[in-house]
C-alpha atoms as a PDB file:
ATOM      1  CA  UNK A   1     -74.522  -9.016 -31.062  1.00  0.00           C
ATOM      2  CA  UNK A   2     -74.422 -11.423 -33.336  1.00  0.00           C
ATOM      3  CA  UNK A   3     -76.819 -10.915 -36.629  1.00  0.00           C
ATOM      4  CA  UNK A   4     -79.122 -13.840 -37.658  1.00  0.00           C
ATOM      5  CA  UNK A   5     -78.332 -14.929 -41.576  1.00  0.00           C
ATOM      6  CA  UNK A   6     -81.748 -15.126 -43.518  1.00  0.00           C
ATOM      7  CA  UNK A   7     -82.228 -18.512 -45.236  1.00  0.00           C
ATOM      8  CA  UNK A   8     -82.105 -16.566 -48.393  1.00  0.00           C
ATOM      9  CA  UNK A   9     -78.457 -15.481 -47.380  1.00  0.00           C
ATOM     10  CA  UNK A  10     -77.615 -18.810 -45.699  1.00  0.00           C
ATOM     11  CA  UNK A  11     -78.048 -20.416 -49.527  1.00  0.00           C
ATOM     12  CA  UNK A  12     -76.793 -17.869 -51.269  1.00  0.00           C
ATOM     13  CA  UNK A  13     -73.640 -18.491 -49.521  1.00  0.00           C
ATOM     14  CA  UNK A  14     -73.563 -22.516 -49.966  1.00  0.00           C
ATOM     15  CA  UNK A  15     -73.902 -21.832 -53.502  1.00  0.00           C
ATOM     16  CA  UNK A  16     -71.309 -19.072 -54.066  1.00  0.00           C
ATOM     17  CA  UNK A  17     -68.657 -20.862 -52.080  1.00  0.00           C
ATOM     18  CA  UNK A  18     -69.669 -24.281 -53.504  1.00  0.00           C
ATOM     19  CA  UNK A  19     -69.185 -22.015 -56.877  1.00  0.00           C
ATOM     20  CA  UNK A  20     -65.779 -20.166 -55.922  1.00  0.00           C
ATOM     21  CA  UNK A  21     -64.504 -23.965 -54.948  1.00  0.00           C
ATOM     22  CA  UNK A  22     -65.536 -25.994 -58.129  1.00  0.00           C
ATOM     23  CA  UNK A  23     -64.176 -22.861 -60.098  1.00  0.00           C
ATOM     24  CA  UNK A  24     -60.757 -22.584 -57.687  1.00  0.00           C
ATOM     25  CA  UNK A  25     -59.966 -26.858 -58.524  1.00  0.00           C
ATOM     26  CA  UNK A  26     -60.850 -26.691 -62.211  1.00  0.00           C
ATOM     27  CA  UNK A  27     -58.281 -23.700 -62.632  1.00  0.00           C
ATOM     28  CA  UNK A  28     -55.946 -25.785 -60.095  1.00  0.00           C
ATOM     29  CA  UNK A  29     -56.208 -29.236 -62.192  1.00  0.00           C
ATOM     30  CA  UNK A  30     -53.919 -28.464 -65.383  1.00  0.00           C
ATOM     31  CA  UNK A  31     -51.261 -26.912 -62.970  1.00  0.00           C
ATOM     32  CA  UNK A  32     -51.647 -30.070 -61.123  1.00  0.00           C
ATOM     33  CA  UNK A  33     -51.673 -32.349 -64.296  1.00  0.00           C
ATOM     34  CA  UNK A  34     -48.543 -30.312 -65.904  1.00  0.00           C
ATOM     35  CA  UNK A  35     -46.621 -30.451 -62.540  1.00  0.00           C
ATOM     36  CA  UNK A  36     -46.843 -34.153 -61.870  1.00  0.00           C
ATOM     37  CA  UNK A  37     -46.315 -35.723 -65.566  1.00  0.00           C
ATOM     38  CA  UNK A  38     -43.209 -33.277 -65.716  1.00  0.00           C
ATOM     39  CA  UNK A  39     -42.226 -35.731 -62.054  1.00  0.00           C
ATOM     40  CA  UNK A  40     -42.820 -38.869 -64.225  1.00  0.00           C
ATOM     41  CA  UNK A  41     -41.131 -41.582 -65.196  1.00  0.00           C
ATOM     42  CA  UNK A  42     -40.567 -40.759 -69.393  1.00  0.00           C
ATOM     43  CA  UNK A  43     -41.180 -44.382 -70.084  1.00  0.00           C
ATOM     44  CA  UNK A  44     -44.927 -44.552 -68.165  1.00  0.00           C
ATOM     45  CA  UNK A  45     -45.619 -41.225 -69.224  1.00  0.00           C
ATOM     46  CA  UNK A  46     -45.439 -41.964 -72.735  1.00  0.00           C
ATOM     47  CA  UNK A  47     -48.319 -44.504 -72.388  1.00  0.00           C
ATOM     48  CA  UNK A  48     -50.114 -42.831 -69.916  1.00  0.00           C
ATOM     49  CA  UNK A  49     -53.810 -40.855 -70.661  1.00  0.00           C
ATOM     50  CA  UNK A  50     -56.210 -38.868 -69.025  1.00  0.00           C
ATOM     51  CA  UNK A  51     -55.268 -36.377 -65.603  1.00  0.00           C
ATOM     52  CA  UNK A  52     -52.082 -37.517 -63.635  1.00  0.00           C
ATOM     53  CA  UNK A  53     -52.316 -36.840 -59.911  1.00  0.00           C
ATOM     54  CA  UNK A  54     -49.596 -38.424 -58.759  1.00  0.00           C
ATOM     55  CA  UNK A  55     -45.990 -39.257 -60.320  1.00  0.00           C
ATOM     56  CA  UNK A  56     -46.009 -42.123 -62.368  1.00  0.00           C
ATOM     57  CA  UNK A  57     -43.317 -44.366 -60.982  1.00  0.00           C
ATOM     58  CA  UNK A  58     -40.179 -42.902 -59.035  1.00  0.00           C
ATOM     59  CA  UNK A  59     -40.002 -38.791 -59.076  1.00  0.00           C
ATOM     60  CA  UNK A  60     -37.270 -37.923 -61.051  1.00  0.00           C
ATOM     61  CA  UNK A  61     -35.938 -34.425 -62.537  1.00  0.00           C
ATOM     62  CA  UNK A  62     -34.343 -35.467 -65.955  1.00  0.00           C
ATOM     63  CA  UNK A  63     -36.793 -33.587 -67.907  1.00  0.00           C
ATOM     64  CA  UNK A  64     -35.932 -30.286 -66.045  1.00  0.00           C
ATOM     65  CA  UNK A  65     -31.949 -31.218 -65.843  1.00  0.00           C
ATOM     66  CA  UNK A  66     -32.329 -31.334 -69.828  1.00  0.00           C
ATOM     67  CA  UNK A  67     -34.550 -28.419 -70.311  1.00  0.00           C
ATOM     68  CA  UNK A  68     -31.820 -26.466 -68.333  1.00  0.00           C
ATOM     69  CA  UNK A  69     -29.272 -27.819 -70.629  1.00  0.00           C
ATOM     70  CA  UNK A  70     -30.999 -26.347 -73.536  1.00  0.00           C
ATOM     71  CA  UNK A  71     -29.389 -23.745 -75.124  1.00  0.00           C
ATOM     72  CA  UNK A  72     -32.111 -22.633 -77.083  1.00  0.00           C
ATOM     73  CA  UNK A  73     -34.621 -22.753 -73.879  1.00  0.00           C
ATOM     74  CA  UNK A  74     -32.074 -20.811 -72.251  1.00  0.00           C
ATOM     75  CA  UNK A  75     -31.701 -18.463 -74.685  1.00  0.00           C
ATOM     76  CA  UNK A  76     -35.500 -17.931 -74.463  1.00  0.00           C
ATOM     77  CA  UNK A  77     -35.490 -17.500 -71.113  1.00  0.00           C
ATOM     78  CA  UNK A  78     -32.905 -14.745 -70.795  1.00  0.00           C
ATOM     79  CA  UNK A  79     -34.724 -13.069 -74.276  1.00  0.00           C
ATOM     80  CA  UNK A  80     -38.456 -12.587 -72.379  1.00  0.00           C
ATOM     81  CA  UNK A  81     -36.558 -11.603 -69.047  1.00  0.00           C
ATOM     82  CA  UNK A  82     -34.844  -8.520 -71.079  1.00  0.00           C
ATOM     83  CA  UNK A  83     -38.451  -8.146 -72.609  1.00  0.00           C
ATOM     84  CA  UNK A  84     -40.280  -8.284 -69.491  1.00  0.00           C
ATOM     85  CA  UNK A  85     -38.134  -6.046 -68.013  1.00  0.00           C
ATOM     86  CA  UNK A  86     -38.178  -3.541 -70.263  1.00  0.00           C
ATOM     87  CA  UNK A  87     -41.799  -3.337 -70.727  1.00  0.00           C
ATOM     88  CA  UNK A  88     -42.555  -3.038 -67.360  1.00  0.00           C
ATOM     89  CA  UNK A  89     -39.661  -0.711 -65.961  1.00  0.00           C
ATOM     90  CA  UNK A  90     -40.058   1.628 -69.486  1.00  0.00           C
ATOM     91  CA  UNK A  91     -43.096   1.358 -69.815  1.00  0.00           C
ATOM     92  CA  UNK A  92     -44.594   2.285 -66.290  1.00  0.00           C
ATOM     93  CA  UNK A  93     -42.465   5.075 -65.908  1.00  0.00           C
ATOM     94  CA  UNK A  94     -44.496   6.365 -69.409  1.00  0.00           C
ATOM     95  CA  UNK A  95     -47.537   5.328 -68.231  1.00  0.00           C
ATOM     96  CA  UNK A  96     -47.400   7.159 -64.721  1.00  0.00           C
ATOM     97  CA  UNK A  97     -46.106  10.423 -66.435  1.00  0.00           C
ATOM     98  CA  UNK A  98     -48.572  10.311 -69.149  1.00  0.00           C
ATOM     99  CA  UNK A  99     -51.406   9.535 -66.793  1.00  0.00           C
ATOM    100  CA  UNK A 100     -49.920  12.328 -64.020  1.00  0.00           C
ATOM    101  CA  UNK A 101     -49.772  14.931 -67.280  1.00  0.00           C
ATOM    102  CA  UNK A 102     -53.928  13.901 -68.757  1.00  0.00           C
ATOM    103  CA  UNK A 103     -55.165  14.435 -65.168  1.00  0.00           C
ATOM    104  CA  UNK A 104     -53.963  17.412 -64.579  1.00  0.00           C
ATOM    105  CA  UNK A 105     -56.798  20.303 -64.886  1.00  0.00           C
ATOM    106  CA  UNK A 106     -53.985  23.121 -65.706  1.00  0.00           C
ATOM    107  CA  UNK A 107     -53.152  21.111 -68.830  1.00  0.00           C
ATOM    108  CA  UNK A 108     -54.761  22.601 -71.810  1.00  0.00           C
ATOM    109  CA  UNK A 109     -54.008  19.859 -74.205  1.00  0.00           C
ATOM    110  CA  UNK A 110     -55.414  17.539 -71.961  1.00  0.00           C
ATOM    111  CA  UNK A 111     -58.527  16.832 -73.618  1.00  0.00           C
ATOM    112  CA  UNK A 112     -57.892  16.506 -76.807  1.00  0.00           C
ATOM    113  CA  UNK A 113     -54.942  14.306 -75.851  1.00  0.00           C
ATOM    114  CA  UNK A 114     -57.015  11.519 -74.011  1.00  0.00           C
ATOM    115  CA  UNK A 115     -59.035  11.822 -76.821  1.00  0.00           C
ATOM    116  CA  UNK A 116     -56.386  10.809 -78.774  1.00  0.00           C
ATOM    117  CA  UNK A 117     -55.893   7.831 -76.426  1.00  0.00           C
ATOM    118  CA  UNK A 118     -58.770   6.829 -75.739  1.00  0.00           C
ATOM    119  CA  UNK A 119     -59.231   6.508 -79.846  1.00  0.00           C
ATOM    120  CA  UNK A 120     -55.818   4.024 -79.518  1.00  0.00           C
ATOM    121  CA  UNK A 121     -57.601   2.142 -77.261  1.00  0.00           C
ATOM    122  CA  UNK A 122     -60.738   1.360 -79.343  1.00  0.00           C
ATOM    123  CA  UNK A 123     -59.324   1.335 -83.198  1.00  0.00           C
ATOM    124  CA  UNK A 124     -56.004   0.048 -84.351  1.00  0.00           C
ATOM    125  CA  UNK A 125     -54.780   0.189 -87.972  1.00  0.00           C
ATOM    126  CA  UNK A 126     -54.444  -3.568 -88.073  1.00  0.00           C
ATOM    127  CA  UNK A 127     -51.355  -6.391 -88.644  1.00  0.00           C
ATOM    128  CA  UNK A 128     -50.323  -5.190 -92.055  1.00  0.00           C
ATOM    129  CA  UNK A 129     -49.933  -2.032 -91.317  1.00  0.00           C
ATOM    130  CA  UNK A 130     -48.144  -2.641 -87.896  1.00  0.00           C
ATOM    131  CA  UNK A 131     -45.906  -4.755 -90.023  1.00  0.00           C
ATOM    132  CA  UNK A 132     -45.721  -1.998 -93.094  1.00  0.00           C
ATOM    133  CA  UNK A 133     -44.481   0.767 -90.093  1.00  0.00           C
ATOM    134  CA  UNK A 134     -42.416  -1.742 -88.523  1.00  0.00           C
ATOM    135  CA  UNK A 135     -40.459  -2.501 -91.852  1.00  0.00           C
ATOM    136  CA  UNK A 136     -39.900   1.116 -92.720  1.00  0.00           C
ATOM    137  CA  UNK A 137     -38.176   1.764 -88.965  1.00  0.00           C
ATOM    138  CA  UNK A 138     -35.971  -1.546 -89.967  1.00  0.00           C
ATOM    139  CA  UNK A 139     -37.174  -2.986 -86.716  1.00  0.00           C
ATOM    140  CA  UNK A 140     -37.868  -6.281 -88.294  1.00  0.00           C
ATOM    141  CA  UNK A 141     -35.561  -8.982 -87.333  1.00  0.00           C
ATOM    142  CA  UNK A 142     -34.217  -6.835 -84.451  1.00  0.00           C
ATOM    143  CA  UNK A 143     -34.776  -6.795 -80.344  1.00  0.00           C
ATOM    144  CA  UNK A 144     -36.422  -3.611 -80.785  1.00  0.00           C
ATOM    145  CA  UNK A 145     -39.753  -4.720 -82.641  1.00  0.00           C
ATOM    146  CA  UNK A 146     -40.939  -5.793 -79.612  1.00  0.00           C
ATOM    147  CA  UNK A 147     -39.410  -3.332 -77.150  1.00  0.00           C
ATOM    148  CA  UNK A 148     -40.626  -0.218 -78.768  1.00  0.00           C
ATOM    149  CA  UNK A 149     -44.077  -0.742 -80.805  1.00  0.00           C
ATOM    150  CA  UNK A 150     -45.822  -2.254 -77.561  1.00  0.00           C
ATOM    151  CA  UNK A 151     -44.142  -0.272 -74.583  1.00  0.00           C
ATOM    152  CA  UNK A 152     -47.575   1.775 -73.963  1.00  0.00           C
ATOM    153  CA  UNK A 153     -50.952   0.911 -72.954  1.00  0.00           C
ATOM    154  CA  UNK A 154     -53.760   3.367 -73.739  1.00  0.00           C
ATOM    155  CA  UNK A 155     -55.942   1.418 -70.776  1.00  0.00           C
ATOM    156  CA  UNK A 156     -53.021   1.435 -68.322  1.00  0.00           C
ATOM    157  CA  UNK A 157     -52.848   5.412 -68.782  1.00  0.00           C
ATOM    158  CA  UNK A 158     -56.597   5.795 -67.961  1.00  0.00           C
ATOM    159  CA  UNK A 159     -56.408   3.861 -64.852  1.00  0.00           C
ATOM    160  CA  UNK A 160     -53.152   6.070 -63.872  1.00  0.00           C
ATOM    161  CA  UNK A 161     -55.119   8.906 -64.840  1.00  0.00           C
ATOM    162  CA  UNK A 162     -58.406   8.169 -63.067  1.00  0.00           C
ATOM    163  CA  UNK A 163     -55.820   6.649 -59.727  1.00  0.00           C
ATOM    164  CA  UNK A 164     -54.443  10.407 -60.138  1.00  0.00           C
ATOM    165  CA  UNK A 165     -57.628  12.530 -60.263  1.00  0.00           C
ATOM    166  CA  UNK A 166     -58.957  10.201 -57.072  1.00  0.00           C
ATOM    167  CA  UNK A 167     -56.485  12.090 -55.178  1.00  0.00           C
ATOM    168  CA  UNK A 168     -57.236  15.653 -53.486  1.00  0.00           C
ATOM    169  CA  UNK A 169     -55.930  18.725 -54.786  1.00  0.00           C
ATOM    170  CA  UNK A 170     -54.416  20.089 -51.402  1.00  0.00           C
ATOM    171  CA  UNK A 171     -52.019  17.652 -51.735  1.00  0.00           C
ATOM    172  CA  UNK A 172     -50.328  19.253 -54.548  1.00  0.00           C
ATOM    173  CA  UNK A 173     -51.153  22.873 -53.856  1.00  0.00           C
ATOM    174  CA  UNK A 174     -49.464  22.258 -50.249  1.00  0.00           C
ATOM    175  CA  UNK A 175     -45.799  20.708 -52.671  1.00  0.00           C
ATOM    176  CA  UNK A 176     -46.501  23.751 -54.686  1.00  0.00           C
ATOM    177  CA  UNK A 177     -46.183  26.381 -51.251  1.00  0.00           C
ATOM    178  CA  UNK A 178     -43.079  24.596 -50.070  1.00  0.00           C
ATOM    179  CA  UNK A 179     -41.600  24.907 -53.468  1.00  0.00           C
ATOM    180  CA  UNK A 180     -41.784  21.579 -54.975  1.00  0.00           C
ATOM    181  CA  UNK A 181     -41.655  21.127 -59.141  1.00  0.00           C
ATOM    182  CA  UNK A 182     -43.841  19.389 -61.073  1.00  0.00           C
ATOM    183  CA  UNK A 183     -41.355  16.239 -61.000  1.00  0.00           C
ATOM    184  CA  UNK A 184     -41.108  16.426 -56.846  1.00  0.00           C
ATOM    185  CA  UNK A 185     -44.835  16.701 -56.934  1.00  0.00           C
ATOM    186  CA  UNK A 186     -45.392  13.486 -59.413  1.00  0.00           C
ATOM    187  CA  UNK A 187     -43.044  10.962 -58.162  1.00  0.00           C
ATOM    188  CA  UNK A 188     -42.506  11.952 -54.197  1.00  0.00           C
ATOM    189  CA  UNK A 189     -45.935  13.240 -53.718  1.00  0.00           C
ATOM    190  CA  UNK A 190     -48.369  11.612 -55.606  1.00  0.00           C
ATOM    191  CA  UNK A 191     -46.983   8.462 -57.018  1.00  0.00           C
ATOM    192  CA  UNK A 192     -46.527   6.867 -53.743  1.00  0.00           C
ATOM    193  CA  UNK A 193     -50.247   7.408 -53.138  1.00  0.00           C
ATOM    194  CA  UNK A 194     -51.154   5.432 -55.764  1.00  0.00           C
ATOM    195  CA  UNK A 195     -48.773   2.653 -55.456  1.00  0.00           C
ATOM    196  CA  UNK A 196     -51.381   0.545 -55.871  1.00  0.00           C
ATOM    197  CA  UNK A 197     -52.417   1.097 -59.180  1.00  0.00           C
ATOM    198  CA  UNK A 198     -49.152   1.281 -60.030  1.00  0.00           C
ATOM    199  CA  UNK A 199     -48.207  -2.267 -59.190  1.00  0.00           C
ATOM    200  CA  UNK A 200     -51.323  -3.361 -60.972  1.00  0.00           C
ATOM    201  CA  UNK A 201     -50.186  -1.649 -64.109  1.00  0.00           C
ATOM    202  CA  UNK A 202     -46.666  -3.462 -63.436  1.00  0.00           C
ATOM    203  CA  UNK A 203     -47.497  -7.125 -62.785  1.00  0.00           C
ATOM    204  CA  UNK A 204     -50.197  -7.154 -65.664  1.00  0.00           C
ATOM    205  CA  UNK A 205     -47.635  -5.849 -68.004  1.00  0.00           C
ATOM    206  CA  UNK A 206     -44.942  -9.051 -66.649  1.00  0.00           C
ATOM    207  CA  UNK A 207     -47.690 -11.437 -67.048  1.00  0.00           C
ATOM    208  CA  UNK A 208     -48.649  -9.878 -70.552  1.00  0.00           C
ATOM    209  CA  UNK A 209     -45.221  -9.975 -72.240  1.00  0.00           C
ATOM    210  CA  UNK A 210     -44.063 -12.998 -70.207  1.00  0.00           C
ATOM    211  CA  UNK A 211     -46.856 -15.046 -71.932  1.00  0.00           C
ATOM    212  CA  UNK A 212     -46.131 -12.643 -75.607  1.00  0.00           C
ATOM    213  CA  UNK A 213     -44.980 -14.998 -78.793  1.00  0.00           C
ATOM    214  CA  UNK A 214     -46.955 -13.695 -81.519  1.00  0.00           C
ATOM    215  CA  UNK A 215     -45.313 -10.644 -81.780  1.00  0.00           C
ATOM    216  CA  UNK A 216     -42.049 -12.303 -82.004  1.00  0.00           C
ATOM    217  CA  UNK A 217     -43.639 -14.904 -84.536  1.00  0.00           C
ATOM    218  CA  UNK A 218     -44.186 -11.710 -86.762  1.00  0.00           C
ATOM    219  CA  UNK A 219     -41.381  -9.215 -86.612  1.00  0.00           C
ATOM    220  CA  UNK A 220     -38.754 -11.945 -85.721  1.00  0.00           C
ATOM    221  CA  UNK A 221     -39.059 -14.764 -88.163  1.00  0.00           C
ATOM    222  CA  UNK A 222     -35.201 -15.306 -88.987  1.00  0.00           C
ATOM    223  CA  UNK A 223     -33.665 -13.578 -85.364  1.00  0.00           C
ATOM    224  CA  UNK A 224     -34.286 -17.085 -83.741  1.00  0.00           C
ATOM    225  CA  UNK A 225     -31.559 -15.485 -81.028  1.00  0.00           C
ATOM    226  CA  UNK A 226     -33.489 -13.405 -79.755  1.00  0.00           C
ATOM    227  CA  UNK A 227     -37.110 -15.361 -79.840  1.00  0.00           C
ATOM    228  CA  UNK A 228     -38.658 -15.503 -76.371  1.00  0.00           C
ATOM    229  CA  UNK A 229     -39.508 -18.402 -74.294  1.00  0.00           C
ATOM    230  CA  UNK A 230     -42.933 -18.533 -75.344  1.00  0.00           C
ATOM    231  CA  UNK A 231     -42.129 -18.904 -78.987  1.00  0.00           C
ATOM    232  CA  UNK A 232     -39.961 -22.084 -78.537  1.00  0.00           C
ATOM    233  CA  UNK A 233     -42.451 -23.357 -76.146  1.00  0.00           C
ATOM    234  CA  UNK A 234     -44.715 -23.003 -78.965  1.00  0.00           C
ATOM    235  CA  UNK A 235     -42.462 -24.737 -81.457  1.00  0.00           C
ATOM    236  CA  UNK A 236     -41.799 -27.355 -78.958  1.00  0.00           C
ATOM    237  CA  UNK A 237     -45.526 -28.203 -78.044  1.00  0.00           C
ATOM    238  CA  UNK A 238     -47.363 -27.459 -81.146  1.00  0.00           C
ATOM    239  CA  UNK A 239     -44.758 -28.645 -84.091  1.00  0.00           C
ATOM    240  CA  UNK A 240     -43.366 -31.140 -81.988  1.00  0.00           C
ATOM    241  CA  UNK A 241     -39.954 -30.095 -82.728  1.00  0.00           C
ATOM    242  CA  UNK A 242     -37.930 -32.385 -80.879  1.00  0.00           C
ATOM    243  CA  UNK A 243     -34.574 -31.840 -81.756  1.00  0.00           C
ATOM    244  CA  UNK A 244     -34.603 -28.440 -79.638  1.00  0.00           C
ATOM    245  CA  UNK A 245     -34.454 -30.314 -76.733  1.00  0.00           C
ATOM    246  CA  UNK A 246     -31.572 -32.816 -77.742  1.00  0.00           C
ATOM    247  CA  UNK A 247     -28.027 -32.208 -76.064  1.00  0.00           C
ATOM    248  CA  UNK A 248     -24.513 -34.334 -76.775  1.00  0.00           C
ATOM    249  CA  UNK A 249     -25.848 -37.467 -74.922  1.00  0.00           C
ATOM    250  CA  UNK A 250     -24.303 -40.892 -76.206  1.00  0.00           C
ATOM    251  CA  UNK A 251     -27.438 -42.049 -76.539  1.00  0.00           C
ATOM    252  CA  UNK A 252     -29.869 -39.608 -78.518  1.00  0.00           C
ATOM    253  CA  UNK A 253     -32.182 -42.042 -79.778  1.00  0.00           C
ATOM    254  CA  UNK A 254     -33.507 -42.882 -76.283  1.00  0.00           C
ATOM    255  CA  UNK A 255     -33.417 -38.894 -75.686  1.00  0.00           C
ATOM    256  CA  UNK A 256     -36.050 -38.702 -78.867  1.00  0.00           C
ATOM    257  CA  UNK A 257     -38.237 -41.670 -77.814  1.00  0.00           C
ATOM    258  CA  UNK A 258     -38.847 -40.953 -74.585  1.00  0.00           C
ATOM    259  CA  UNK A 259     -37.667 -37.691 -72.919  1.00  0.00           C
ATOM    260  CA  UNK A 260     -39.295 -35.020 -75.526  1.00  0.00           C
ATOM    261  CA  UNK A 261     -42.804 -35.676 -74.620  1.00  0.00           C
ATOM    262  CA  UNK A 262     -41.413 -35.232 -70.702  1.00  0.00           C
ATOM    263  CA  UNK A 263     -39.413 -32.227 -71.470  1.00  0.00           C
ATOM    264  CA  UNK A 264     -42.708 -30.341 -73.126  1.00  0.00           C
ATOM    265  CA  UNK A 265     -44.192 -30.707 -69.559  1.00  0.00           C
ATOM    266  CA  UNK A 266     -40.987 -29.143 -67.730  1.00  0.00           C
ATOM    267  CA  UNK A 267     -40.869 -26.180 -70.265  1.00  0.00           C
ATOM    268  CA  UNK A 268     -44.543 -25.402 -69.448  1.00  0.00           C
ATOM    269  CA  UNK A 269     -43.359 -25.755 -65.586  1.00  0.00           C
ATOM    270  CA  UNK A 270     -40.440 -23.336 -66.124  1.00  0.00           C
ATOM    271  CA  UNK A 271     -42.101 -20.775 -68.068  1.00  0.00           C
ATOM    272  CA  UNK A 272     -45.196 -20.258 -65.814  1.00  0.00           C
ATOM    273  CA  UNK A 273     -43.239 -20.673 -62.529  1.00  0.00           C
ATOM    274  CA  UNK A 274     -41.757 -17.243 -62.073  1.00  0.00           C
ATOM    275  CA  UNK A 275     -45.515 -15.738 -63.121  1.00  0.00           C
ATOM    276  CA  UNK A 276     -47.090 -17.991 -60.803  1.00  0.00           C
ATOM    277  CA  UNK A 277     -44.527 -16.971 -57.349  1.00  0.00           C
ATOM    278  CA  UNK A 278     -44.440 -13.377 -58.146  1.00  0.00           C
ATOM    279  CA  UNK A 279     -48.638 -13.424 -58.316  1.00  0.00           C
ATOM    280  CA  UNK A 280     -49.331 -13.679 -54.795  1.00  0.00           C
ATOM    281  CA  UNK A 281     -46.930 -10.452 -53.574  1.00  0.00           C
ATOM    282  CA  UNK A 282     -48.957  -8.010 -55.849  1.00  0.00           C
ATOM    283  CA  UNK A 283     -51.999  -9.714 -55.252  1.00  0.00           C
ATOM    284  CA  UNK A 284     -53.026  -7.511 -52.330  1.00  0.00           C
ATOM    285  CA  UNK A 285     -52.520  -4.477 -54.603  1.00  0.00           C
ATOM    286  CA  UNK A 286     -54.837  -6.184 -56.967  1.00  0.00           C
ATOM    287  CA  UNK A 287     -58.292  -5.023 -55.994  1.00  0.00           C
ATOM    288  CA  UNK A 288     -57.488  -1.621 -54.300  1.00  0.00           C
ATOM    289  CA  UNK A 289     -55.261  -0.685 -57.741  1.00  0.00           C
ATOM    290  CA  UNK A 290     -58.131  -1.618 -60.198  1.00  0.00           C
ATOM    291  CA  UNK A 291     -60.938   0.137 -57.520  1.00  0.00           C
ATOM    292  CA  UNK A 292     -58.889   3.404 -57.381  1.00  0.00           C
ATOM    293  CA  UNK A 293     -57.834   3.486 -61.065  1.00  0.00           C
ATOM    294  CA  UNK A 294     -61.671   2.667 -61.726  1.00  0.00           C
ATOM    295  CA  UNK A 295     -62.889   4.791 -64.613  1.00  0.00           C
ATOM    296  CA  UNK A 296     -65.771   7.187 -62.740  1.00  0.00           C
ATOM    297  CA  UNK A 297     -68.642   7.737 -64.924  1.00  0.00           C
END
């Protein structure tokens, strides 16, 4: 049996698909833009204005061929993989035992400990004073300022810990009868149960330090080795720093004139591409992660 649609449904559907389509091609138009000027002739692209849909001229890859002949750009890129990494292997390990220890209702601390997160989450002590604790740990200028200070989330730990209390008891008083440990019950038992939020936690922490510069702008000012991508994207498309993207050519003036506004495109291409095709496989985990961690009131 098929149900009838009331014509207050009926429009209500026009208009929130028309919505969700409008919404889906404005978010799909820089991509677009980005992908096909970084396809452009250098020479038409300089002159060009307003969105490019299609290649101007014949396709060609010189922008990306010097990009990946960039040893700074490089550099970059191997610095916010070993970031990314990190944060996200580290730091969800911390995140699902902290959130497995604040959900547990034998833990007497655990009260006043989410307390103590939850306060992380709302206040913070500011830049300086980041920068002030920073200093005294002689983190500044060193890999470590932004592998340490930012490898926990307060937010990520409540949605472990709500993903966590979701779960029925029996499952861990049936580990406890056959003799399973605390660590047997957290990461065989009850982690794979919430996979879900898991993965959330993981692929918004890649995304977040993938697309991180500021931090690096602050604690790393003279460690240009170990900047991230983002940071010479920055330097690249804000101060227009051209001579980053210069190799031994014989010919570097025409390199200067007409390449560096073609190689900004392909360095916003290859820093968003690996985000972009690792998106759709935790996608799926997307809305059952955030429903399940969901903060019950």
């Amino acid at each position: 049996m098929v149900e009838k649609l009331k014509p207050s449904r009926v429009v209500f559907n026009i208009l929130n698909y028309s919505f969700m389509i409008v919404f889906a091609f404005l978010c799909i138009i820089p991509i677009w833009h980005v992908t096909m000027a970084s396809l452009s002739n250098p020479r038409l692209l300089m002159s060009a204005s307003g969105i490019i849909w299609k290649p101007l001229g014949e396709v060609t890859f010189d922008g990306y061929k010097l990009v990946l002949q960039t040893a700074s750009v490089l550099k970059g890129y191997g610095n916010t993989i070993i970031y990314v990494v990190w944060n996200t292997v580290v730091g969800t390990l911390i995140t699902v035992i902290a959130g497995y220890l604040v959900s547990r209702k034998s833990f007497k601390l655990k009260n006043p400990l989410m307390i103590f997160i939850l306060f992380t989450m709302m206040f913070s002590g500011g830049l300086i004073p980041s920068y002030q604790v920073n200093r005294a740990l002689g983190l500044i200028n060193s890999r470590w300022a932004l592998m340490i200070p930012g490898i926990i989330n307060a937010f990520y730990i409540t949605m472990m810990k709500s993903g966590f209390e979701q779960l029925p008891d029996s499952y861990e008083e049936s580990a406890k009868l056959d003799g399973a440990g605390p660590m047997t019950i957290m990461f065989k038992i009850l982690a794979p149960l919430v996979k879900a939020n898991i993965a959330v936690i993981a692929m918004f922490t890649v995304v977040m330090h993938w697309n991180s510069w500021y931090p690096a702008s602050i604690y790393l000012p003279a460690a240009r080795d170990a900047w991230p991508l983002q940071l010479i994207m920055r330097e690249l498309l804000i101060k227009n720093d051209t001579a980053t993207v210069l190799i031994a050519t014989g010919d570097a003036s025409g390199v200067v004139n007409y390449t560096a506004n073609l190689v900004k495109y392909c360095v916003v291409i290859v820093g968003t591409l690996p985000v972009l095709m690792a998106y759709p496989f935790a996608q799926k985990y997307f809305v059952t992660g955030v429903t399940l961690g969901g903060v019950k009131g």
